[in-house]
C-alpha atoms as a PDB file:
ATOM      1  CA  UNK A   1       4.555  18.739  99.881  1.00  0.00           C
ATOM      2  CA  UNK A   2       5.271  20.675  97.289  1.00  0.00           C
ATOM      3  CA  UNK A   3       2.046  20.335  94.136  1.00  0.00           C
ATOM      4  CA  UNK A   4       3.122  20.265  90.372  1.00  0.00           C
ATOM      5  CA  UNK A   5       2.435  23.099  88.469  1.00  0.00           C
ATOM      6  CA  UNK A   6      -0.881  22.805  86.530  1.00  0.00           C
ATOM      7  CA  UNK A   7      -0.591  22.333  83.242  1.00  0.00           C
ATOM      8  CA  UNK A   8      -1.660  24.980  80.738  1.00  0.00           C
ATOM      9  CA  UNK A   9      -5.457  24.758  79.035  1.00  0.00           C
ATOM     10  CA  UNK A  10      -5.582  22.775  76.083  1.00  0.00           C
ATOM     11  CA  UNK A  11      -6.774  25.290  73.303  1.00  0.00           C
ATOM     12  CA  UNK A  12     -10.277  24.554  72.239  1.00  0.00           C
ATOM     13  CA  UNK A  13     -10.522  22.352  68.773  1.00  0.00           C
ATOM     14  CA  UNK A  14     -10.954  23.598  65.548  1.00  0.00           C
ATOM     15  CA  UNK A  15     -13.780  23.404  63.479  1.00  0.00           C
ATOM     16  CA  UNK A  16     -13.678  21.222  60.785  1.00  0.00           C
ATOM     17  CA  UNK A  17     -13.942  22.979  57.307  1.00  0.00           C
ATOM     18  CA  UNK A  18     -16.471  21.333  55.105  1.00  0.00           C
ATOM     19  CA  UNK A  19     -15.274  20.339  51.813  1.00  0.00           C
ATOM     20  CA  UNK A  20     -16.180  22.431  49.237  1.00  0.00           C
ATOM     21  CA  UNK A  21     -18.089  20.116  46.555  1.00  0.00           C
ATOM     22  CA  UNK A  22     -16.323  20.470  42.824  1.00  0.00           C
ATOM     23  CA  UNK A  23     -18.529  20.902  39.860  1.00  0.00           C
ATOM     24  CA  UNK A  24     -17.294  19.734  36.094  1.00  0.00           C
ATOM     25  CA  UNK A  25     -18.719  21.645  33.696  1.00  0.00           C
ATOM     26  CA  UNK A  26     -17.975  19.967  30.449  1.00  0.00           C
ATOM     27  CA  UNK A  27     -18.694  21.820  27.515  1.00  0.00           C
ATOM     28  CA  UNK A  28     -21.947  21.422  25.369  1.00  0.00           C
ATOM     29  CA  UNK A  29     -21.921  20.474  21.926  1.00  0.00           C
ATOM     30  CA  UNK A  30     -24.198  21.628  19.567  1.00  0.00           C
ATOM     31  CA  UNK A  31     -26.230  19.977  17.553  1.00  0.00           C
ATOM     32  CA  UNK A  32     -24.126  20.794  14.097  1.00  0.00           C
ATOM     33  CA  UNK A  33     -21.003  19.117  15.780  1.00  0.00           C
ATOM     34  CA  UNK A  34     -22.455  15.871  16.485  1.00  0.00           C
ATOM     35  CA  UNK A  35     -24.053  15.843  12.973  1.00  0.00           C
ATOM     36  CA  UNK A  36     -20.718  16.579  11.430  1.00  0.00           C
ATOM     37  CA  UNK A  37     -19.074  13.561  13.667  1.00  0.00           C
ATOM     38  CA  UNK A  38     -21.728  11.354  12.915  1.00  0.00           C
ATOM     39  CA  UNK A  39     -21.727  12.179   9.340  1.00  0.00           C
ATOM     40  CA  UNK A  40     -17.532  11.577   9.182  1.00  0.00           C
ATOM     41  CA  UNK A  41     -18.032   8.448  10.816  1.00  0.00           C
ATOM     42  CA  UNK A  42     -20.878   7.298   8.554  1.00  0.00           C
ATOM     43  CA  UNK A  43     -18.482   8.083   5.236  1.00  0.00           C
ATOM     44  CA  UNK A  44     -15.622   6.298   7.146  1.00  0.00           C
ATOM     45  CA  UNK A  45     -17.487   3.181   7.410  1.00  0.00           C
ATOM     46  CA  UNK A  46     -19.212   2.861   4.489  1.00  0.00           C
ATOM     47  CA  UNK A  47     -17.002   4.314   1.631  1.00  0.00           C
ATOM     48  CA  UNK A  48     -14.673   1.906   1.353  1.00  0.00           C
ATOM     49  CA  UNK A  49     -17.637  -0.560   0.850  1.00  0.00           C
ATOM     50  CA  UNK A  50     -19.043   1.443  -1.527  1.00  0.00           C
ATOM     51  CA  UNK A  51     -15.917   2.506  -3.733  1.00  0.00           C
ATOM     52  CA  UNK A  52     -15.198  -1.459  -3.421  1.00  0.00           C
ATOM     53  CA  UNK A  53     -18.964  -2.659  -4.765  1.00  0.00           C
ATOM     54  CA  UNK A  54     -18.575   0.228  -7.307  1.00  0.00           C
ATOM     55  CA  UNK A  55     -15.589  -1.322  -9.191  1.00  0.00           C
ATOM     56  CA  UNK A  56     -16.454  -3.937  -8.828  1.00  0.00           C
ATOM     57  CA  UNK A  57     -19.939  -3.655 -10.289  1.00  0.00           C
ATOM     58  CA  UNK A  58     -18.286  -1.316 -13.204  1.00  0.00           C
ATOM     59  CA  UNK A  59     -15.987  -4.290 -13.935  1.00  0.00           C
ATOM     60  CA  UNK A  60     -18.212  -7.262 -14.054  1.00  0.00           C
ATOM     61  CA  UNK A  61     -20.829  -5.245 -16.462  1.00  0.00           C
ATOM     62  CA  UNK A  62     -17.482  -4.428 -18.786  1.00  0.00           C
ATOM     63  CA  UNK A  63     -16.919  -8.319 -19.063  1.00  0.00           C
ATOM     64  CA  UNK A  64     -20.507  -9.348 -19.664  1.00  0.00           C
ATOM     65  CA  UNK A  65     -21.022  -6.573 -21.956  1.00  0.00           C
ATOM     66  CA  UNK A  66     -18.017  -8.312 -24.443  1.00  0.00           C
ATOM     67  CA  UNK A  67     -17.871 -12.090 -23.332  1.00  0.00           C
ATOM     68  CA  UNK A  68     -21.843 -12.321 -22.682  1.00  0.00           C
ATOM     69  CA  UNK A  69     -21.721 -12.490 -26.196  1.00  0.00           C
ATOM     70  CA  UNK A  70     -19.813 -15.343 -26.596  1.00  0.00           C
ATOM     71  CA  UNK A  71     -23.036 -17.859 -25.682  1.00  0.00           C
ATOM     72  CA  UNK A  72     -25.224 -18.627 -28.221  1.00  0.00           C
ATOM     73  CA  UNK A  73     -28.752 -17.399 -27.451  1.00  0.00           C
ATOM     74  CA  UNK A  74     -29.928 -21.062 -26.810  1.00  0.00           C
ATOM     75  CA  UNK A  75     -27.987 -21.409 -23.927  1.00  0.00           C
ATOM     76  CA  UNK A  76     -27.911 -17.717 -22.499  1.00  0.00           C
ATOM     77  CA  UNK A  77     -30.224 -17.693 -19.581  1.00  0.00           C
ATOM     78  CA  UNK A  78     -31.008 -13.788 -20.671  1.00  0.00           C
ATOM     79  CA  UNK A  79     -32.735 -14.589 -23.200  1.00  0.00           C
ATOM     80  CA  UNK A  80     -35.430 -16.188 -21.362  1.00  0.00           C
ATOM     81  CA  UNK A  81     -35.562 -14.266 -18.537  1.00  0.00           C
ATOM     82  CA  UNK A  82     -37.157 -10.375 -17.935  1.00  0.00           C
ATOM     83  CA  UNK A  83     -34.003  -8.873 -16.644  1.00  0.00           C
ATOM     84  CA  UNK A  84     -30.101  -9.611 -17.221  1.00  0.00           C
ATOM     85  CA  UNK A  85     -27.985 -11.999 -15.057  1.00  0.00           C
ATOM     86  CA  UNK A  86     -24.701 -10.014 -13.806  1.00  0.00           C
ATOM     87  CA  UNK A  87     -21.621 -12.206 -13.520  1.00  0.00           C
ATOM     88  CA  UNK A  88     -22.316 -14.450 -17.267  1.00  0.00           C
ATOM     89  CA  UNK A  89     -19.617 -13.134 -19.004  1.00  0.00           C
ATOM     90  CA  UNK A  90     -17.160 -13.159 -15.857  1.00  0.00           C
ATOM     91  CA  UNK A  91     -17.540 -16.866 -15.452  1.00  0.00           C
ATOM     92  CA  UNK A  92     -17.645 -17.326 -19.679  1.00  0.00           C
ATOM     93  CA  UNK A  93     -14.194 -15.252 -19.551  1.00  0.00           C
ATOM     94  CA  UNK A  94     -12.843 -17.606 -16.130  1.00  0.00           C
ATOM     95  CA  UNK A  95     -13.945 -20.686 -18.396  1.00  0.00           C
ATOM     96  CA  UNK A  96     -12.400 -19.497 -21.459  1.00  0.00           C
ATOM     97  CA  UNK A  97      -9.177 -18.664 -19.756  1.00  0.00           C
ATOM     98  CA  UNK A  98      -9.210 -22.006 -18.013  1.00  0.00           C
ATOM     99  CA  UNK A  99      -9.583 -24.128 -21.287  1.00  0.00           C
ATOM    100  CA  UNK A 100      -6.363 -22.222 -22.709  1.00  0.00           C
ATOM    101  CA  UNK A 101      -4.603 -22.851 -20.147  1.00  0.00           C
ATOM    102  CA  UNK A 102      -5.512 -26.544 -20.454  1.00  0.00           C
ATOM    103  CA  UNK A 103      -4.757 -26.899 -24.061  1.00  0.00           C
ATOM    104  CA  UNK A 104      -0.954 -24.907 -23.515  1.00  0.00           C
ATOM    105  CA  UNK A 105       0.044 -27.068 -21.227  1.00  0.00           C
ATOM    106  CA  UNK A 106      -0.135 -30.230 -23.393  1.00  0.00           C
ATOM    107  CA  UNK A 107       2.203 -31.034 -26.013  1.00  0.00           C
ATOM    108  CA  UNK A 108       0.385 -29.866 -28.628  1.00  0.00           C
ATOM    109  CA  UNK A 109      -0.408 -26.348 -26.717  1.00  0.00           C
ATOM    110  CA  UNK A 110       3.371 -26.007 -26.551  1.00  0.00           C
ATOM    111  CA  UNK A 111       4.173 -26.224 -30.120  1.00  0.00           C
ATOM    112  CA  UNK A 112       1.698 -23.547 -31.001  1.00  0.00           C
ATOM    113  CA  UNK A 113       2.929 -21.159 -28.102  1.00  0.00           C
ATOM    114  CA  UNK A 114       6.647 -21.298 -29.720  1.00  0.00           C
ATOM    115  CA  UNK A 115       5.729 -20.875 -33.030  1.00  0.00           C
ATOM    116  CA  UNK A 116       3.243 -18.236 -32.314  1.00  0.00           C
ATOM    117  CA  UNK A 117       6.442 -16.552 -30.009  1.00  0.00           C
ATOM    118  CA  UNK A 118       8.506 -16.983 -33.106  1.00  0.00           C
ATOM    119  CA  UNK A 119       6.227 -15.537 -35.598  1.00  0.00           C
ATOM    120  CA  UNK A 120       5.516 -12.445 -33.166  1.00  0.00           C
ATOM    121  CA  UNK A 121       9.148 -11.594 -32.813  1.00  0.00           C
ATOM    122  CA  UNK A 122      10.278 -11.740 -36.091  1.00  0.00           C
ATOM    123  CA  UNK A 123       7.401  -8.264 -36.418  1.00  0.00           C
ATOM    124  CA  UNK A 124       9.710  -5.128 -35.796  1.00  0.00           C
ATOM    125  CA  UNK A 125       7.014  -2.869 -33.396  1.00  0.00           C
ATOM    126  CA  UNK A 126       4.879  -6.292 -32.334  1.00  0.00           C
ATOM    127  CA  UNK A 127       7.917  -8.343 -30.452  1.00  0.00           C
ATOM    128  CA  UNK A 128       9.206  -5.379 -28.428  1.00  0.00           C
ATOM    129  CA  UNK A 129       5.173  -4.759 -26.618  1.00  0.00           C
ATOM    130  CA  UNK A 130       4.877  -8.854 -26.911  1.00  0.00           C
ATOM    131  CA  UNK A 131       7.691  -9.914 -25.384  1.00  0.00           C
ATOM    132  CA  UNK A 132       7.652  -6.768 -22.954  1.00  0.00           C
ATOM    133  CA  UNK A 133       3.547  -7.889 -21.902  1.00  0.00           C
ATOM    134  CA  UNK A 134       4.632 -11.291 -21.503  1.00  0.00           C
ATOM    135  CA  UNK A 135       7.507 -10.682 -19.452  1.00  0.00           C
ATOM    136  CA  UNK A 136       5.636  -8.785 -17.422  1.00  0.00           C
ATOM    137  CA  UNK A 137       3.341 -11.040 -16.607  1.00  0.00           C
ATOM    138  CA  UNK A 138       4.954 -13.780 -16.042  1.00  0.00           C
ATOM    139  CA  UNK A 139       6.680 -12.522 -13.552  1.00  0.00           C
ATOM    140  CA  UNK A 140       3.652 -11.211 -11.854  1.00  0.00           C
ATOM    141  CA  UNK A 141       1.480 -14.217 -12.039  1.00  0.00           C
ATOM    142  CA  UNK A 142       4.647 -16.753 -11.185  1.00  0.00           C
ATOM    143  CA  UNK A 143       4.165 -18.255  -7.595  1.00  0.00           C
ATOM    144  CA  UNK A 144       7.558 -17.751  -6.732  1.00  0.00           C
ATOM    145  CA  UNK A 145       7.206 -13.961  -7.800  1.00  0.00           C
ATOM    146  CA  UNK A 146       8.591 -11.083  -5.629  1.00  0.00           C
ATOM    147  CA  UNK A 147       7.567  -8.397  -8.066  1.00  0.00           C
ATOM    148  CA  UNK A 148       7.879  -5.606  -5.380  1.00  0.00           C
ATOM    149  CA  UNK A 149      10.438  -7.159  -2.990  1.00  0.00           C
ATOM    150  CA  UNK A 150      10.902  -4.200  -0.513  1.00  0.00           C
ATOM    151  CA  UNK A 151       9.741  -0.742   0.122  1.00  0.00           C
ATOM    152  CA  UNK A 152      12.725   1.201  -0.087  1.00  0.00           C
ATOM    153  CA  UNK A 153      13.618   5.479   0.696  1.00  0.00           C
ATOM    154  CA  UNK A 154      15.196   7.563  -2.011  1.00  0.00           C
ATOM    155  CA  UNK A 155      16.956  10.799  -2.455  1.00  0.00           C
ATOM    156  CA  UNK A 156      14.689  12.474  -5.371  1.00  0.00           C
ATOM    157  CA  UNK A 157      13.958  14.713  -6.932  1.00  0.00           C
ATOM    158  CA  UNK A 158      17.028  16.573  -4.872  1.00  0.00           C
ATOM    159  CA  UNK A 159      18.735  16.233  -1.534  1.00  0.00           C
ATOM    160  CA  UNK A 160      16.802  15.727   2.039  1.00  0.00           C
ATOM    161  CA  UNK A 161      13.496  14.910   0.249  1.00  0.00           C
ATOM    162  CA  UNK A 162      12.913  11.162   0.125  1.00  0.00           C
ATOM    163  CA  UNK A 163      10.396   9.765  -2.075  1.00  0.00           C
ATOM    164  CA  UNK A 164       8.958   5.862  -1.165  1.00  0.00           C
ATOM    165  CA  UNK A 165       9.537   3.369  -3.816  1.00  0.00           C
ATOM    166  CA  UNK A 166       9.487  -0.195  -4.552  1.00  0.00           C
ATOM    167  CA  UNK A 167      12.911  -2.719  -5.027  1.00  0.00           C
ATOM    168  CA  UNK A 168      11.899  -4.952  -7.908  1.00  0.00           C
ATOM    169  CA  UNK A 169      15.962  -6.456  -8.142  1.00  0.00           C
ATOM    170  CA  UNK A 170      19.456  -5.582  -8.542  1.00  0.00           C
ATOM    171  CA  UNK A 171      22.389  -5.515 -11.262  1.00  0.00           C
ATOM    172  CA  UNK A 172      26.174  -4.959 -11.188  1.00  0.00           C
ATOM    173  CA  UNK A 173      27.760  -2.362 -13.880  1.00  0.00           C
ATOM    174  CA  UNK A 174      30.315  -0.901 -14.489  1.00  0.00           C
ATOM    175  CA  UNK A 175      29.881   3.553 -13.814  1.00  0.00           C
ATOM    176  CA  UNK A 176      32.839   5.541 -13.988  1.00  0.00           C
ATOM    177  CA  UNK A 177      35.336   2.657 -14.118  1.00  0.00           C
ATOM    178  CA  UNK A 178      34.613   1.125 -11.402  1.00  0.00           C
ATOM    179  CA  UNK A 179      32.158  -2.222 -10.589  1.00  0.00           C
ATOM    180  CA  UNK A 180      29.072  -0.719  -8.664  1.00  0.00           C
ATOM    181  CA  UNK A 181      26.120  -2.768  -7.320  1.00  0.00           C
ATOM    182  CA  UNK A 182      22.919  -0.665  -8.517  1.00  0.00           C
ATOM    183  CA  UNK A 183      19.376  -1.478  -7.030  1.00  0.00           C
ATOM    184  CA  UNK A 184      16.672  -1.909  -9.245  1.00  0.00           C
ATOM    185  CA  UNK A 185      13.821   0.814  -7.564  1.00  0.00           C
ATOM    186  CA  UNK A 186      10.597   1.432  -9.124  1.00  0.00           C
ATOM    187  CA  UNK A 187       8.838   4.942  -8.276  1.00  0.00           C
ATOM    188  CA  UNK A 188       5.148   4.960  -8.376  1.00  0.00           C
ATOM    189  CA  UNK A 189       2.981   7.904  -9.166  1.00  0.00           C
ATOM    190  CA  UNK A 190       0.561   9.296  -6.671  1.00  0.00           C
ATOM    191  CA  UNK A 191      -2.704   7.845  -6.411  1.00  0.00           C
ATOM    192  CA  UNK A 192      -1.970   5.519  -9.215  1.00  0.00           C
ATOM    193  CA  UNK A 193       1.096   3.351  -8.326  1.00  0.00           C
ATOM    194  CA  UNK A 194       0.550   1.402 -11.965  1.00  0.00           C
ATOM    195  CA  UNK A 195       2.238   4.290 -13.579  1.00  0.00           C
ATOM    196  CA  UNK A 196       5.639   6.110 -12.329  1.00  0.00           C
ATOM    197  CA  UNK A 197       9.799   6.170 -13.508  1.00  0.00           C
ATOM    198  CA  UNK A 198      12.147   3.266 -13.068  1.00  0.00           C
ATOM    199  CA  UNK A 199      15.725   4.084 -11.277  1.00  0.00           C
ATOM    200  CA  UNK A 200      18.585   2.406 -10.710  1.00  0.00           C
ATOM    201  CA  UNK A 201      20.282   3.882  -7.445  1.00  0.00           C
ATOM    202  CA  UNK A 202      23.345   2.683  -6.107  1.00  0.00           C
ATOM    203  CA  UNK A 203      22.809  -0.030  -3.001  1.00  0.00           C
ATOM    204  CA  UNK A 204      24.552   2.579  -0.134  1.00  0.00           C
ATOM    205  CA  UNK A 205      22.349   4.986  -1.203  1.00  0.00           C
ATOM    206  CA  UNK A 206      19.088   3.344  -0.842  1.00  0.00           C
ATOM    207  CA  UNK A 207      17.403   3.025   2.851  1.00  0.00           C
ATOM    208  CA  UNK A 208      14.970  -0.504   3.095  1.00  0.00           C
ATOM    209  CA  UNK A 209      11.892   0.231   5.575  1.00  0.00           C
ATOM    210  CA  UNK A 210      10.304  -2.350   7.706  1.00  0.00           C
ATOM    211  CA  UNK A 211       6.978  -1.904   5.928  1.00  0.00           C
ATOM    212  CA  UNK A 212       5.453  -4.759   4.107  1.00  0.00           C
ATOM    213  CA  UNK A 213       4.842  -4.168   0.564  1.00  0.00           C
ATOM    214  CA  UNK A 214       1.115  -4.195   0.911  1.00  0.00           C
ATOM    215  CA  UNK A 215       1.470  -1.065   3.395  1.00  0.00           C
ATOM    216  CA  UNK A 216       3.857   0.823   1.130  1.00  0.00           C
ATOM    217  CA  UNK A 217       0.924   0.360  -1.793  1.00  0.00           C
ATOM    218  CA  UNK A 218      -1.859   1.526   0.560  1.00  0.00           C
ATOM    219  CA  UNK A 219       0.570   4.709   1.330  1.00  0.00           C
ATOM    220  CA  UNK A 220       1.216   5.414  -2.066  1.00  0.00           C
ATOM    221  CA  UNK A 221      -2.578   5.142  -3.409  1.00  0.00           C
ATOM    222  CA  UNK A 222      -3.839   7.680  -0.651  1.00  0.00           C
ATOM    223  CA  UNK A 223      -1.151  10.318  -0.688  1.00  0.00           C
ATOM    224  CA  UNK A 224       0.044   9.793   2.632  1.00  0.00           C
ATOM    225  CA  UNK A 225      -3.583   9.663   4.520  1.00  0.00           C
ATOM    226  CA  UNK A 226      -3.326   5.909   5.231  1.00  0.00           C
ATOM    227  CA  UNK A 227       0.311   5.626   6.566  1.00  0.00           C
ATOM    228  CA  UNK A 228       1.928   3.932   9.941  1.00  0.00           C
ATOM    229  CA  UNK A 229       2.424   6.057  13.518  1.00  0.00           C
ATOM    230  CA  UNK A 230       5.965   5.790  13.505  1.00  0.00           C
ATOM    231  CA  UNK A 231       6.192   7.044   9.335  1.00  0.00           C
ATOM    232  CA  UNK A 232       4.609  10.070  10.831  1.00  0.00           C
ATOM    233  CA  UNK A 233       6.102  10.950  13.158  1.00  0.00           C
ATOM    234  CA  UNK A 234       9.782  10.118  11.214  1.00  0.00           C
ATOM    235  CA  UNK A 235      11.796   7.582   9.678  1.00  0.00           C
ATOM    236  CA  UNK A 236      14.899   6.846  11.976  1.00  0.00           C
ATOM    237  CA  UNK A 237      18.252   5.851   9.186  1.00  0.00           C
ATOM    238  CA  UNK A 238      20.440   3.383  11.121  1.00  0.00           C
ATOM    239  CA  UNK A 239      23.220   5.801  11.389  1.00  0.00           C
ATOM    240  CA  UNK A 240      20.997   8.768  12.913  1.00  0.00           C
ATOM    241  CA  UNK A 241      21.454  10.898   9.823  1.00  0.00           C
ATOM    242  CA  UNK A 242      18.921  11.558   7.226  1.00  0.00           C
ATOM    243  CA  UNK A 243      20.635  11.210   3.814  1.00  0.00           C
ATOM    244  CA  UNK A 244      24.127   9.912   2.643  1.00  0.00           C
ATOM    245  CA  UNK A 245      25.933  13.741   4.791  1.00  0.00           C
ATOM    246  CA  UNK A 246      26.396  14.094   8.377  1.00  0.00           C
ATOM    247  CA  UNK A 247      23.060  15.412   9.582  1.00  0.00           C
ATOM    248  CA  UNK A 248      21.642  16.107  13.576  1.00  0.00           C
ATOM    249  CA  UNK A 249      21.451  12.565  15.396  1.00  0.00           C
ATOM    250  CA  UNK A 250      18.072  11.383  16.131  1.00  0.00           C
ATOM    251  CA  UNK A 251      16.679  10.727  19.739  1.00  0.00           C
ATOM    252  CA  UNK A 252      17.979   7.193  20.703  1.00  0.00           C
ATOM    253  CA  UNK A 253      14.217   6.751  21.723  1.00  0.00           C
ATOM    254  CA  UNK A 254      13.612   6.939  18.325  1.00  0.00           C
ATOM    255  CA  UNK A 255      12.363   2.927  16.744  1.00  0.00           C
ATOM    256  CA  UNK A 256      15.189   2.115  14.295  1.00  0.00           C
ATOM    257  CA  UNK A 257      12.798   1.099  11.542  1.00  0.00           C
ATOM    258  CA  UNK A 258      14.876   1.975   8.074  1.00  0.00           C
ATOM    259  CA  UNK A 259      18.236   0.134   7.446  1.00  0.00           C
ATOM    260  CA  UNK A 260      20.678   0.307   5.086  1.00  0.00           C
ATOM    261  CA  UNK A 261      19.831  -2.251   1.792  1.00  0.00           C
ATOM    262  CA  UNK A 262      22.090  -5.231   1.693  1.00  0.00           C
END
């Protein structure tokens, strides 16, 4: 009988290579860096606070200072104590306020509020910053206000630089003979948006942002430090361009969050 051929030797196994541990190293930080961070984070937190307390404080001390006054001595807890209460004159001003608004509301509070309206605008200079204060404020303090309807993207002062500003309303005239829809847009100033220039723009040319109005304030008062992610980054017009000529198409990625005002 013929014997099968042996088969050849197995080669002997290999060692197994140990794994070579990894070390990190992460980087040391000195002790000025982590007093600068803590020190950033500390004014972060607390300034707003602060700043807040501050006007506050500066305010109520402004009002007691003139409507303290107001209460006779008898009946002006100051008088008897060592030190001065803050907040008197703020609540003698709320009660004041409160009792005038009681009185104009009856019959007899009516009839003195249109004759004192018709005395006032008879007085060249006097009607035209009366009736413009009251105006104002009426509209502001009415519960149906929308004072600042929508924050709204405008062309100024010159082509591809927008500017953020507030739609307060809209009116129809007539421009170069034809019937034109113009938006009423107010542009604050930076940090104060009290002051700034009132436009009327026409409706294609103004782009509405999905910002509430409270957001679009906080963006104006800080210049641009307190603003969303996506205004960062950029403001994606419905139709891809940026301004009212053909421009480069933005990445469809892109959140459509400005559209056209209708």
């Amino acid at each position: 009988m013929n014997e099968p051929p042996a088969s050849p030797p197995r080669p002997p196994p290999a060692a197994e290579e140990s794994p070579v541990p990894i070390q990190v190293v992460m980087p040391r930080i000195g002790f000025s860096a982590r007093w600068r961070a803590y020190l950033i984070t500390g004014l972060l937190v607390t300034a707003p606070a602060v700043f807040t307390f501050y006007v506050a404080w500066v305010v109520i001390r402004f009002v007691d200072s003139r409507a303290a006054g107001l209460i006779p001595p008898v009946y002006n807890p100051n008088t008897y104590l060592p030190f001065s209460i803050p907040g008197i004159g703020v609540l003698v001003l709320l009660a004041l306020l409160t009792l005038i608004g009681m009185v104009t509301t009856g019959y007899l509070g009516r009839v003195i509020t249109r004759t004192t309206d018709r005395m006032l605008a008879r007085v060249p200079f006097v009607r035209a910053i009366y009736g413009a204060t009251k105006q104002v404020m009426e509209t502001i303090l009415s519960t149906n206000s929308t004072t600042f309807r929508q924050v709204v993207l405008i062309e100024y002062p010159r082509r591809e630089m927008w500017s953020v500003g507030f739609m307060t309303g809209s009116v129809r005239t007539r421009l170069r003979g034809q019937d034109e829809e113009m938006v009423n847009v107010f542009l604050p100033s930076t940090p104060n948006p009290a002051m700034g220039y009132l436009m009327f723009v026409p409706r294609r040319d103004v782009i509405v942002l999905d910002l509430p109005v409270e957001d679009g304030i906080k963006l104006v008062m800080s210049g641009g430090i307190v603003s969303p992610s996506w205004l960062r980054e950029h403001v994606a017009l419905p139709d891809g361009t940026s301004g009212s000529e053909p421009g480069p198409a933005l990445p469809s990625r892109t959140p459509q969050r400005g559209r056209r005002a209708s």
